[in-house]
C-alpha atoms as a PDB file:
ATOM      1  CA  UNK A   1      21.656  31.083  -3.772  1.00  0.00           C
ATOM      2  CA  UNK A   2      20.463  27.772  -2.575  1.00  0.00           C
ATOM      3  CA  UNK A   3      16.360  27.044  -2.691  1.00  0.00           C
ATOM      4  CA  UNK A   4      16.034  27.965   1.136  1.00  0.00           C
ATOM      5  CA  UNK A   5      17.335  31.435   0.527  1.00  0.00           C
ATOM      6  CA  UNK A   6      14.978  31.846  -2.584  1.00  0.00           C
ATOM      7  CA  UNK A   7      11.889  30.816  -0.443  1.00  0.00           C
ATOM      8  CA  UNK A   8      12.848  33.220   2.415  1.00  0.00           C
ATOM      9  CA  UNK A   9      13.432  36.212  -0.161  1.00  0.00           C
ATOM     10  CA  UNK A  10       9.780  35.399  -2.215  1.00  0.00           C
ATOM     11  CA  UNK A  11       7.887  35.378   1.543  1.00  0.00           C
ATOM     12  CA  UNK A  12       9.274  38.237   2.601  1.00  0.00           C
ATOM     13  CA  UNK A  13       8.856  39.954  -0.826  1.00  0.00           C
ATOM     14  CA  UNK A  14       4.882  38.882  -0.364  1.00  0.00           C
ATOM     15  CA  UNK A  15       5.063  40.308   3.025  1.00  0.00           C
ATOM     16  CA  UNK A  16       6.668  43.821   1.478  1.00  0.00           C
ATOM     17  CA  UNK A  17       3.767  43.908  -0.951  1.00  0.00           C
ATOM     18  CA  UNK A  18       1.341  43.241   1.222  1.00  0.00           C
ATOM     19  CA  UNK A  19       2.540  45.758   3.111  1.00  0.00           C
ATOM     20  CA  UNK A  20       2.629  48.111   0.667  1.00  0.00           C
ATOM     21  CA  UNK A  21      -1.106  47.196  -0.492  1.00  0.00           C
ATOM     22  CA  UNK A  22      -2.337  47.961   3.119  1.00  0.00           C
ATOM     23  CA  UNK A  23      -0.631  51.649   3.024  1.00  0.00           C
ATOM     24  CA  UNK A  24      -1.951  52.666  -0.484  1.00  0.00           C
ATOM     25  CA  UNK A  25      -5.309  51.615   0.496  1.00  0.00           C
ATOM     26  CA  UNK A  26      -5.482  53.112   4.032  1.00  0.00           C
ATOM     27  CA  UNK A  27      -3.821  56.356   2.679  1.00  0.00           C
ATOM     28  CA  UNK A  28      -6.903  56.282   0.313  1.00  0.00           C
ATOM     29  CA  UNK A  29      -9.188  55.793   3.023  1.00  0.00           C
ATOM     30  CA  UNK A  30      -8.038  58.833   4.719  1.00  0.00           C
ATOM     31  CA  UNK A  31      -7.928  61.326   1.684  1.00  0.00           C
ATOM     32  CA  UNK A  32     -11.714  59.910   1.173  1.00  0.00           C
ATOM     33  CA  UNK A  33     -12.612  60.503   4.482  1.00  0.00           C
ATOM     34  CA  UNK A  34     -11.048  63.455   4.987  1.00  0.00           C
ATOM     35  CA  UNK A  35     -11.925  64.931   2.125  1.00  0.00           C
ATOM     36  CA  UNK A  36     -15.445  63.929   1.723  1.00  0.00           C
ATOM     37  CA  UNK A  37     -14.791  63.670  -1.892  1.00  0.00           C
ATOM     38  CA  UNK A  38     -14.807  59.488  -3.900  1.00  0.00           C
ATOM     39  CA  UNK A  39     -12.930  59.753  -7.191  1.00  0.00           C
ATOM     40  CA  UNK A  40     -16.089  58.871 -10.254  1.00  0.00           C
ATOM     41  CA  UNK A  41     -14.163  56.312 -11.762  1.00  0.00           C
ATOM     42  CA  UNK A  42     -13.374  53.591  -8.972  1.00  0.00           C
ATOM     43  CA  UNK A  43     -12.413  49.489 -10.462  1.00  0.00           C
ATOM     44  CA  UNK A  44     -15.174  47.258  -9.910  1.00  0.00           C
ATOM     45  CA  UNK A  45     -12.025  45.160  -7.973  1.00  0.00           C
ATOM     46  CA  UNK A  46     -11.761  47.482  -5.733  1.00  0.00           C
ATOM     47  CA  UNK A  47     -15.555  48.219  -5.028  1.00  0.00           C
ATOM     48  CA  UNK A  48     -15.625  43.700  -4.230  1.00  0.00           C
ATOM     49  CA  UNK A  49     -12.272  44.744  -1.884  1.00  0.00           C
ATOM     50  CA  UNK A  50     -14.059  47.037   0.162  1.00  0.00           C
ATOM     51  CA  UNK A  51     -17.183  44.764   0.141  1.00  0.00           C
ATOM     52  CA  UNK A  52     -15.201  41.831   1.310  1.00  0.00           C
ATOM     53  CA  UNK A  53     -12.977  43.635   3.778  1.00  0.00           C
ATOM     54  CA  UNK A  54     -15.217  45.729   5.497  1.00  0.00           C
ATOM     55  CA  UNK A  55     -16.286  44.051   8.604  1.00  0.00           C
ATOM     56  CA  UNK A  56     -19.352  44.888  11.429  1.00  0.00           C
ATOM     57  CA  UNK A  57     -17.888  46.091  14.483  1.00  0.00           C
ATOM     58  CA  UNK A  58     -15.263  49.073  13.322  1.00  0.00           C
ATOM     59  CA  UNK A  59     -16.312  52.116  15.439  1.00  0.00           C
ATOM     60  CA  UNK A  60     -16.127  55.203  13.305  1.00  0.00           C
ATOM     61  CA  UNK A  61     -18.232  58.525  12.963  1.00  0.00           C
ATOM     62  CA  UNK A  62     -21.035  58.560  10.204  1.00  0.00           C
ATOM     63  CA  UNK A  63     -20.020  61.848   8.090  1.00  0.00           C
ATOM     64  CA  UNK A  64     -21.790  61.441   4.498  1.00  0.00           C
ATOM     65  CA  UNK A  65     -19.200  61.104   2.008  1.00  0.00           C
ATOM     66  CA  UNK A  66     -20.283  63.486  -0.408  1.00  0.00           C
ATOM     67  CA  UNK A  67     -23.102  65.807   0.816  1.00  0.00           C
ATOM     68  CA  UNK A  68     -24.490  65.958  -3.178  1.00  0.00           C
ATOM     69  CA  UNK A  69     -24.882  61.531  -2.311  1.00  0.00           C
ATOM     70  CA  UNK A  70     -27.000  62.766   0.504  1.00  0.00           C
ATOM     71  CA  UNK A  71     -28.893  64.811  -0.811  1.00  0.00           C
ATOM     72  CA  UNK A  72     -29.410  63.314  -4.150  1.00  0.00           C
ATOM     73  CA  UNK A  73     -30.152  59.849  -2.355  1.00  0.00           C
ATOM     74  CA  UNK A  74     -32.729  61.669   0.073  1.00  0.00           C
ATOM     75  CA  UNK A  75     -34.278  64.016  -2.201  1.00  0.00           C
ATOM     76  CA  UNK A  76     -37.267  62.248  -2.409  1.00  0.00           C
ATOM     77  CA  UNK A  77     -37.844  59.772  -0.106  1.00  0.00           C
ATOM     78  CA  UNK A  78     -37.981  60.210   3.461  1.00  0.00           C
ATOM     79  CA  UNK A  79     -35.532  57.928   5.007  1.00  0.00           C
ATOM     80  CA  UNK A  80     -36.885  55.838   8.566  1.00  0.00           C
ATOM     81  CA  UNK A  81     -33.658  55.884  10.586  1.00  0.00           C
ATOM     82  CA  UNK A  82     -35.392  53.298  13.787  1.00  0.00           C
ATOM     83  CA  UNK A  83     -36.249  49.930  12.880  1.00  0.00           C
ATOM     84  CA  UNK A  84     -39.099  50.124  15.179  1.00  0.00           C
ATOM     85  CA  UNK A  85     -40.749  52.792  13.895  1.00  0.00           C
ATOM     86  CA  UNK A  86     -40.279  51.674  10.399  1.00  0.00           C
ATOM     87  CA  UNK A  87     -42.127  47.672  11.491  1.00  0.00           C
ATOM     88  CA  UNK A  88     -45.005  50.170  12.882  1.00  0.00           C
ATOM     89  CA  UNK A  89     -45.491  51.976   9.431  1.00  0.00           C
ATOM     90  CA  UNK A  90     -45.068  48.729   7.466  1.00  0.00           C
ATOM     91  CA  UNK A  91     -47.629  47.482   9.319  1.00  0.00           C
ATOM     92  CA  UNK A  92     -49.976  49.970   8.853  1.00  0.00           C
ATOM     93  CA  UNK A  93     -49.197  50.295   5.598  1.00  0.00           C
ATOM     94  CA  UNK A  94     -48.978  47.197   4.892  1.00  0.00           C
ATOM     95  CA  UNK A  95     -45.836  47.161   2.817  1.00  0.00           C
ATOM     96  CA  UNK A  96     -42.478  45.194   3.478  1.00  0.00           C
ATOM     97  CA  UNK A  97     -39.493  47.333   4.812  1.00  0.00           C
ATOM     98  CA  UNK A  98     -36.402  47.578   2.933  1.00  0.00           C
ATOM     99  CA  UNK A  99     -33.441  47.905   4.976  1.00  0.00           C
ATOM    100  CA  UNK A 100     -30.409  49.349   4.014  1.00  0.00           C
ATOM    101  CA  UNK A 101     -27.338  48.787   6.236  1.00  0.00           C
ATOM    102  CA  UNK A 102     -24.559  51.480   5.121  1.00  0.00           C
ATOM    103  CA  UNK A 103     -21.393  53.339   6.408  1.00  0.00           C
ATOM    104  CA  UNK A 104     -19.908  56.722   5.733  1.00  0.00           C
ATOM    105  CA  UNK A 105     -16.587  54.405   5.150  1.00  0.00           C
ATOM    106  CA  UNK A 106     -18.009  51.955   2.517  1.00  0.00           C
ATOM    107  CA  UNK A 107     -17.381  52.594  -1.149  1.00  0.00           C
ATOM    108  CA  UNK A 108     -19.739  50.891  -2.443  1.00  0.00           C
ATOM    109  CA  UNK A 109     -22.495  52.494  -0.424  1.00  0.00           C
ATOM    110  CA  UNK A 110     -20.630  55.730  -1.545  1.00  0.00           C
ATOM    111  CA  UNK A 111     -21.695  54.505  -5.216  1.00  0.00           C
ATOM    112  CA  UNK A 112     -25.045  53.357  -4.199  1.00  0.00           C
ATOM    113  CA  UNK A 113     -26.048  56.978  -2.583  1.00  0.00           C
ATOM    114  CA  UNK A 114     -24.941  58.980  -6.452  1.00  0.00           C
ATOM    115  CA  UNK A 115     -26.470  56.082  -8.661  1.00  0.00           C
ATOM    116  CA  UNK A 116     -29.039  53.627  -7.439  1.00  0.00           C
ATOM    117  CA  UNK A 117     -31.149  55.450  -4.888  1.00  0.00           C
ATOM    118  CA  UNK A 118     -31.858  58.611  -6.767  1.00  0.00           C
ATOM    119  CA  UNK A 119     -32.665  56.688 -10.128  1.00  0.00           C
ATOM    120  CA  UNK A 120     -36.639  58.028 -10.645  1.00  0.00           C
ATOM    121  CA  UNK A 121     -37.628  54.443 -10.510  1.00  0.00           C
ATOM    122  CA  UNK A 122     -35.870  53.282  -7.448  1.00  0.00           C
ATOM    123  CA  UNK A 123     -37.607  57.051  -5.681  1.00  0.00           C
ATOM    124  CA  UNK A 124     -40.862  55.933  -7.006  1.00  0.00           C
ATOM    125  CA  UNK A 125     -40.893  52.278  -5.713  1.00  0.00           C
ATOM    126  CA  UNK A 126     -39.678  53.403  -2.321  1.00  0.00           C
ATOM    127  CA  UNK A 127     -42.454  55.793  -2.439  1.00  0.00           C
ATOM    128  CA  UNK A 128     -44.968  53.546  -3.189  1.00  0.00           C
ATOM    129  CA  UNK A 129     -43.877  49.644  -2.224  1.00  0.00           C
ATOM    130  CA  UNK A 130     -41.709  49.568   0.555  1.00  0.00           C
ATOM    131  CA  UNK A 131     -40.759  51.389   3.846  1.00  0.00           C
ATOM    132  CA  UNK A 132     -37.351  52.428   3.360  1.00  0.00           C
ATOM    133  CA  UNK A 133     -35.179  52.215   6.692  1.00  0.00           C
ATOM    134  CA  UNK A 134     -31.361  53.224   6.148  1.00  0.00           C
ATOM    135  CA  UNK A 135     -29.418  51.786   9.372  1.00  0.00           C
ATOM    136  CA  UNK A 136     -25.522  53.049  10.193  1.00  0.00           C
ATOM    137  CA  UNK A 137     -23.912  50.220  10.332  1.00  0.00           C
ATOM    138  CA  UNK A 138     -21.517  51.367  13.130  1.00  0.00           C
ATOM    139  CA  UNK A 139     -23.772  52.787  15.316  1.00  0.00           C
ATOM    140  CA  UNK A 140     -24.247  51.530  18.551  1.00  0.00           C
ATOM    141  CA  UNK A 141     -28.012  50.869  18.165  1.00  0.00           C
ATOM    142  CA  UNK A 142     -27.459  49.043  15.814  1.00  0.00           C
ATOM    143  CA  UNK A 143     -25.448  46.700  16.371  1.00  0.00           C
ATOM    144  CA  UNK A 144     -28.699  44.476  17.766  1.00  0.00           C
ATOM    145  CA  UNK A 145     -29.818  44.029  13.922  1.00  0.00           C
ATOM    146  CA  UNK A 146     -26.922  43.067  12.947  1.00  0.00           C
ATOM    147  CA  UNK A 147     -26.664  40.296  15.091  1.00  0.00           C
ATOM    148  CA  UNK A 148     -30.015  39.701  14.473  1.00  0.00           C
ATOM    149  CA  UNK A 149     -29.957  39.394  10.291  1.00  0.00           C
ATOM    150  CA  UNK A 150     -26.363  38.143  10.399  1.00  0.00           C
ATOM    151  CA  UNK A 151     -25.155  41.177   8.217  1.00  0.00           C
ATOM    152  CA  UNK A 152     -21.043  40.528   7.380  1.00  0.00           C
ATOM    153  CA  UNK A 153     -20.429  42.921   5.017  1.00  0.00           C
ATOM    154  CA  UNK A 154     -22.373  46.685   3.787  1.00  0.00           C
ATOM    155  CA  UNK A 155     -24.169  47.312   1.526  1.00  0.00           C
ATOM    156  CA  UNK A 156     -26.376  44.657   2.725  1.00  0.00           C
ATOM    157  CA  UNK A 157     -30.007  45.853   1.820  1.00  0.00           C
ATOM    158  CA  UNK A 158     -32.991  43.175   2.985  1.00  0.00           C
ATOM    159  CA  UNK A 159     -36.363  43.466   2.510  1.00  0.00           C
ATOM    160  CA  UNK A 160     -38.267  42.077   6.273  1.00  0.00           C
ATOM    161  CA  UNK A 161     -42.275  41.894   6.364  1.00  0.00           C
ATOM    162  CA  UNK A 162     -44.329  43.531   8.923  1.00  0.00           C
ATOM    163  CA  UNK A 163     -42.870  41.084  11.402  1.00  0.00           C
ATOM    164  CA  UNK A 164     -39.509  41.762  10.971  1.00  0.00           C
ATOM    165  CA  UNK A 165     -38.891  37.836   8.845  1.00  0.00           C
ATOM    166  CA  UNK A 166     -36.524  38.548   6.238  1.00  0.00           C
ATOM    167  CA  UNK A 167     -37.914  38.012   2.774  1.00  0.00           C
ATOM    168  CA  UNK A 168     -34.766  38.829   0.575  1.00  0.00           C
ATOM    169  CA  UNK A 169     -31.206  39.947   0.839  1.00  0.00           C
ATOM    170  CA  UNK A 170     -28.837  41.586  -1.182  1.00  0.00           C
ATOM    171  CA  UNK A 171     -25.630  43.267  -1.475  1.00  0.00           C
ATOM    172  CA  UNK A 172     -24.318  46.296  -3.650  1.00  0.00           C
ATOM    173  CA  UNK A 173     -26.752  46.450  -6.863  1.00  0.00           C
ATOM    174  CA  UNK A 174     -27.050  48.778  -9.310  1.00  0.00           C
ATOM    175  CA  UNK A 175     -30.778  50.533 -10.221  1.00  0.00           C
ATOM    176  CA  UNK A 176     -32.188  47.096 -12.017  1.00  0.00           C
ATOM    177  CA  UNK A 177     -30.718  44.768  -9.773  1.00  0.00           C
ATOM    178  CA  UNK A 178     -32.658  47.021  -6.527  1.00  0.00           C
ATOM    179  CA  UNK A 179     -36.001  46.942  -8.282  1.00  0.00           C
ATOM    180  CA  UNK A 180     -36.069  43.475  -9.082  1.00  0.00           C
ATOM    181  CA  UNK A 181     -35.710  42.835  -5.565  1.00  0.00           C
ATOM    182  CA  UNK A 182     -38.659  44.740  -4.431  1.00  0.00           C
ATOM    183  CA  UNK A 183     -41.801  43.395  -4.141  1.00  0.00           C
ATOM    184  CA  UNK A 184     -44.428  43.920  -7.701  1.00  0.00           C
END
């Protein structure tokens, strides 16, 4: 084999496993969705893939992941769903609103809903410092406040004053990571 035929066989064998990359992980995607069910143990490297890939704009239906995530992630705290409503309480309660932008496909959110949100100090500081406000990313009123804040990727969680100005931004964090971003 000459070097031409060498260079044609590597790109296509990049193609092949790229290829075969794209299958395993959309054939995960389905069993996840489908089943409602995300495996405990998932590689940090594949938590950053989903983060990276996962882009604003992909229609598909909000079904909770794992019903325990829901519940365990809402036991506490009442959730705003409209932004509006959310700037009105803020105001008069004159706390910052923490937004969290989330989809039933995201992984990482997934892992947010079982471990950061129902940690008893992440429920007691959206109790008492913030208006919490958790946004579908894929629905279609949405879509205005994600043109507005420039959100690229989810979890994207930002913390706006009572005007709507962001204050801070973040992506997936873990229980510390969340409180230090909240206001003292």
């Amino acid at each position: 084999m000459n070097s031409r035929q060498i260079k044609k066989r590597s790109g296509r064998s990049a193609i092949v496993a790229v290829a075969i990359m794209m299958f395993i992980v959309m054939v995960a995607a389905v069993w996840i969705h489908s089943s409602g069910a995300i495996p405990d143990v998932i590689p940090d490297s594949m938590a950053t893939l989903a983060i990276e890939q996962s882009k604003p704009g992909v229609s598909h239906a909000m079904i909770p992941a794992s019903a325990e995530a829901d519940r365990n992630a809402e036991a506490a705290v009442t959730w705003f769903r409209d932004y509006d409503e959310a700037i009105a309480e803020s105001r008069t309660l004159k706390r910052p609103v923490l937004i969290d932008f989330a989809a039933s496909w995201c992984v990482p959110c997934r892992m947010m809903d079982k471990h950061v949100w129902p940690d008893p100090a992440v429920q007691q500081a959206l109790r008492n410092d913030v208006v919490p406000l958790r946004l579908d990313m894929d629905a279609a009123n949405t879509k205005v406040l994600v043109e507005k804040f420039g959100v690229e990727f989810v979890p994207t969680i930002l913390l706006v004053d009572t005007d709507g100005n962001e204050l801070q931004r973040s992506g997936f964090v873990d229980a510390k990571g969340l409180l230090e971003l909240l206001p003292k």
